[in-house]
C-alpha atoms as a PDB file:
ATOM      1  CA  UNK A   1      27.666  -3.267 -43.975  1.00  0.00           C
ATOM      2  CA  UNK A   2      30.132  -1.823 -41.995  1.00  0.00           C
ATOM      3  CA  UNK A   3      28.731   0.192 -39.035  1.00  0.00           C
ATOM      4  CA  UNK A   4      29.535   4.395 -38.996  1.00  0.00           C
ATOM      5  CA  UNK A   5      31.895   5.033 -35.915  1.00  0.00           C
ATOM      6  CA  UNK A   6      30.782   7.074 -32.711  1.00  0.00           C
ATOM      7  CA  UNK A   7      31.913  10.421 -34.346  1.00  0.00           C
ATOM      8  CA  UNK A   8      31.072  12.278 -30.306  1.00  0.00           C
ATOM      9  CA  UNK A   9      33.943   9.920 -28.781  1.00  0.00           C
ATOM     10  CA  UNK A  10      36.248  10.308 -31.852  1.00  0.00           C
ATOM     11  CA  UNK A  11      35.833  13.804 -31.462  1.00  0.00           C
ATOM     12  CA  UNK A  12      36.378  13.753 -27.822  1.00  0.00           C
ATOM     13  CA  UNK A  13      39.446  11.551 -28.024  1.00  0.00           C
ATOM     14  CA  UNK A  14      40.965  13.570 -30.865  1.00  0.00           C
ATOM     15  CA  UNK A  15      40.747  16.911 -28.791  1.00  0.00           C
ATOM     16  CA  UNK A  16      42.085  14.979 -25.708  1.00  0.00           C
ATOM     17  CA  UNK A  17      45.282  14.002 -27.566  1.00  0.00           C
ATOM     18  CA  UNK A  18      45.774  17.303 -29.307  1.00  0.00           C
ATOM     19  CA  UNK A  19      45.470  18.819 -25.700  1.00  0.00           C
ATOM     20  CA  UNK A  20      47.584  16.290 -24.261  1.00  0.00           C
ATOM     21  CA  UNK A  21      50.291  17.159 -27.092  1.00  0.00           C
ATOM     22  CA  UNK A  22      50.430  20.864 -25.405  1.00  0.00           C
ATOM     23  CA  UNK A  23      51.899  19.566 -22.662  1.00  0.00           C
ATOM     24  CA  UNK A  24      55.452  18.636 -24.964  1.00  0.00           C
ATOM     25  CA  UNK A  25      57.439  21.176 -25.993  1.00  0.00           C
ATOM     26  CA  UNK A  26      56.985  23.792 -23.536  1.00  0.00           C
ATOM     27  CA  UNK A  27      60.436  23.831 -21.909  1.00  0.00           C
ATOM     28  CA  UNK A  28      62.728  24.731 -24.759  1.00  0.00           C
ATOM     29  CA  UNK A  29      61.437  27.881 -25.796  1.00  0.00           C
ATOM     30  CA  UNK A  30      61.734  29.145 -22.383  1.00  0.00           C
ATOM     31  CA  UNK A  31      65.373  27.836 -20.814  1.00  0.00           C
ATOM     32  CA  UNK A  32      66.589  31.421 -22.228  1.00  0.00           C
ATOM     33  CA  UNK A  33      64.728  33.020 -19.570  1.00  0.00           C
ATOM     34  CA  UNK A  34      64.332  31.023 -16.873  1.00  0.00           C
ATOM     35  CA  UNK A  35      67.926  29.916 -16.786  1.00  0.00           C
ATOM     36  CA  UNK A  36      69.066  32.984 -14.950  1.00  0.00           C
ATOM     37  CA  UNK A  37      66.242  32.679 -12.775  1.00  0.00           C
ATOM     38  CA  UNK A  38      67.650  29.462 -11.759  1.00  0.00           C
ATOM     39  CA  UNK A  39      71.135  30.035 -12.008  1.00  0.00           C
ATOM     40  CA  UNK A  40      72.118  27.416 -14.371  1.00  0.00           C
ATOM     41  CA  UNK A  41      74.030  26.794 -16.736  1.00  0.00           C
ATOM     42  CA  UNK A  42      72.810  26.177 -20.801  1.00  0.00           C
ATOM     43  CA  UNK A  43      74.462  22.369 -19.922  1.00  0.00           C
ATOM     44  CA  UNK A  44      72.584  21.829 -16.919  1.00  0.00           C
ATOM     45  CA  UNK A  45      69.283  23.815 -19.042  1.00  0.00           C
ATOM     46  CA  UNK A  46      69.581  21.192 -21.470  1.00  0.00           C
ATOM     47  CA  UNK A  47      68.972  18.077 -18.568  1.00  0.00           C
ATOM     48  CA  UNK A  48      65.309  19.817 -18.157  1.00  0.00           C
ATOM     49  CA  UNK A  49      63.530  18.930 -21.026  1.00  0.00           C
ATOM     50  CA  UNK A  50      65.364  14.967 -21.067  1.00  0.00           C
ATOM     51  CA  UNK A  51      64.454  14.684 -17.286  1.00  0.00           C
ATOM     52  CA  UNK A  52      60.812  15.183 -18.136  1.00  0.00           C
ATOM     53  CA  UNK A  53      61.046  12.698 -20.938  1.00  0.00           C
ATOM     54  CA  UNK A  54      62.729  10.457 -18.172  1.00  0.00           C
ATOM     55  CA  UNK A  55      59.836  10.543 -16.234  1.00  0.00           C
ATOM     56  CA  UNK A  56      57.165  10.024 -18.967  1.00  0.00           C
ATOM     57  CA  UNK A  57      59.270   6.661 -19.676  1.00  0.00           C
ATOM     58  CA  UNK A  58      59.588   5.198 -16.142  1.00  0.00           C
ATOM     59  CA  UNK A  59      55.257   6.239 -15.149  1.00  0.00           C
ATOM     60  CA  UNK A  60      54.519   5.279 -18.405  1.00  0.00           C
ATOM     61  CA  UNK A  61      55.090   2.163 -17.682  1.00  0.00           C
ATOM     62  CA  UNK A  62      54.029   2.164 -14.097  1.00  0.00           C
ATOM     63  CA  UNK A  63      50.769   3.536 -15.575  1.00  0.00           C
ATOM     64  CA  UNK A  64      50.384   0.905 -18.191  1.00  0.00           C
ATOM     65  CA  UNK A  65      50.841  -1.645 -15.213  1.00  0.00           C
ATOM     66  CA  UNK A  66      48.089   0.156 -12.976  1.00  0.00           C
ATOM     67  CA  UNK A  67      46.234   0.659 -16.141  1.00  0.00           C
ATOM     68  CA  UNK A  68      45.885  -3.203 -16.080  1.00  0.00           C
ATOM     69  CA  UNK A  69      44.908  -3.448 -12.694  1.00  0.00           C
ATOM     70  CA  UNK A  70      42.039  -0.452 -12.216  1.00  0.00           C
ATOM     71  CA  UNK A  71      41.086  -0.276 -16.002  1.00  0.00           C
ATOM     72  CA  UNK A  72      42.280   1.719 -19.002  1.00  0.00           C
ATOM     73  CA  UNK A  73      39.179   3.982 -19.499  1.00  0.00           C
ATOM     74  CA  UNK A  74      39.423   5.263 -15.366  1.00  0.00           C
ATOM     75  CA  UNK A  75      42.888   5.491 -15.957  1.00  0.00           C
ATOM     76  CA  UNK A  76      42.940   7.689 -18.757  1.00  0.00           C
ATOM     77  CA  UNK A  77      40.766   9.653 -17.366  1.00  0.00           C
ATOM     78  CA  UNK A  78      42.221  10.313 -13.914  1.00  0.00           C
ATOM     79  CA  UNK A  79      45.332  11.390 -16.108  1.00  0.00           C
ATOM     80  CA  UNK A  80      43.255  14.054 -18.733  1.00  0.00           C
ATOM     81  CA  UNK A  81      42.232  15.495 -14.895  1.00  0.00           C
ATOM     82  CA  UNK A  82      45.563  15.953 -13.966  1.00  0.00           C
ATOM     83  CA  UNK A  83      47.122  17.146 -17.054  1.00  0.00           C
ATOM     84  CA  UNK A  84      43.737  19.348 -17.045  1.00  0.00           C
ATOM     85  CA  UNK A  85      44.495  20.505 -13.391  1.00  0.00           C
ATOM     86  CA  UNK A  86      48.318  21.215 -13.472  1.00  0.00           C
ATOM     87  CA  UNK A  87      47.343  23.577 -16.528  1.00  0.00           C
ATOM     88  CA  UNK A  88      45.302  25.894 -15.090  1.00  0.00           C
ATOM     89  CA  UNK A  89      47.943  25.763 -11.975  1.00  0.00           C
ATOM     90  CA  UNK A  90      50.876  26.634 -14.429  1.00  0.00           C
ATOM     91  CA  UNK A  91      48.950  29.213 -16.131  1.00  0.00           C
ATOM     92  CA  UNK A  92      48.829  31.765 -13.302  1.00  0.00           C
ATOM     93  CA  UNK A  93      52.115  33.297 -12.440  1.00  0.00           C
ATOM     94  CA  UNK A  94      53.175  33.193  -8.943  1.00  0.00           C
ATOM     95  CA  UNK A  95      54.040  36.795  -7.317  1.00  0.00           C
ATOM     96  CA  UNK A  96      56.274  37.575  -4.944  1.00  0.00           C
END
């Protein structure tokens, strides 16, 4: 007999990744307006969004390294904090 899974922690993990997927995508529908904020051209615009999926590359793979070293499950938590925590600090909008 095949045992039923832990439906709590697929639900939890499921909900982590779909919130973790909110963090992608959230430059390119907004270069239109921040660019002349910044001063920038559409070019230089268009090196956002790739340097952020620059950076995922190079700490992923510093994080799968440290992963090995302190353990997956504290990892992955210490990261759903962060992502959690740099949300609610992006959310309010800073005024002069």
């Amino acid at each position: 007999m095949i045992p039923s899974p832990p439906w709590r922690r697929v639900c939890i993990l499921l909900g982590a990744g779909i919130l973790s997927a909110f963090q992608v995508g959230k430059i390119p529908p907004v270069l239109q307006d921040i660019r002349p904020d910044l001063g920038i051209s559409l070019f230089h615009a268009g090196w956002m969004p790739s340097i952020f999926s620059l950076t995922g590359l190079v700490l992923g793979a510093a994080a799968d390294a440290i992963a090995d070293v302190l353990g997956h499950r504290r990892l992955m938590l210490f990261g759903l904090g962060l992502q959690i925590a740099g949300s609610f600090l992006g959310s309010w909008e800073a005024r002069p």
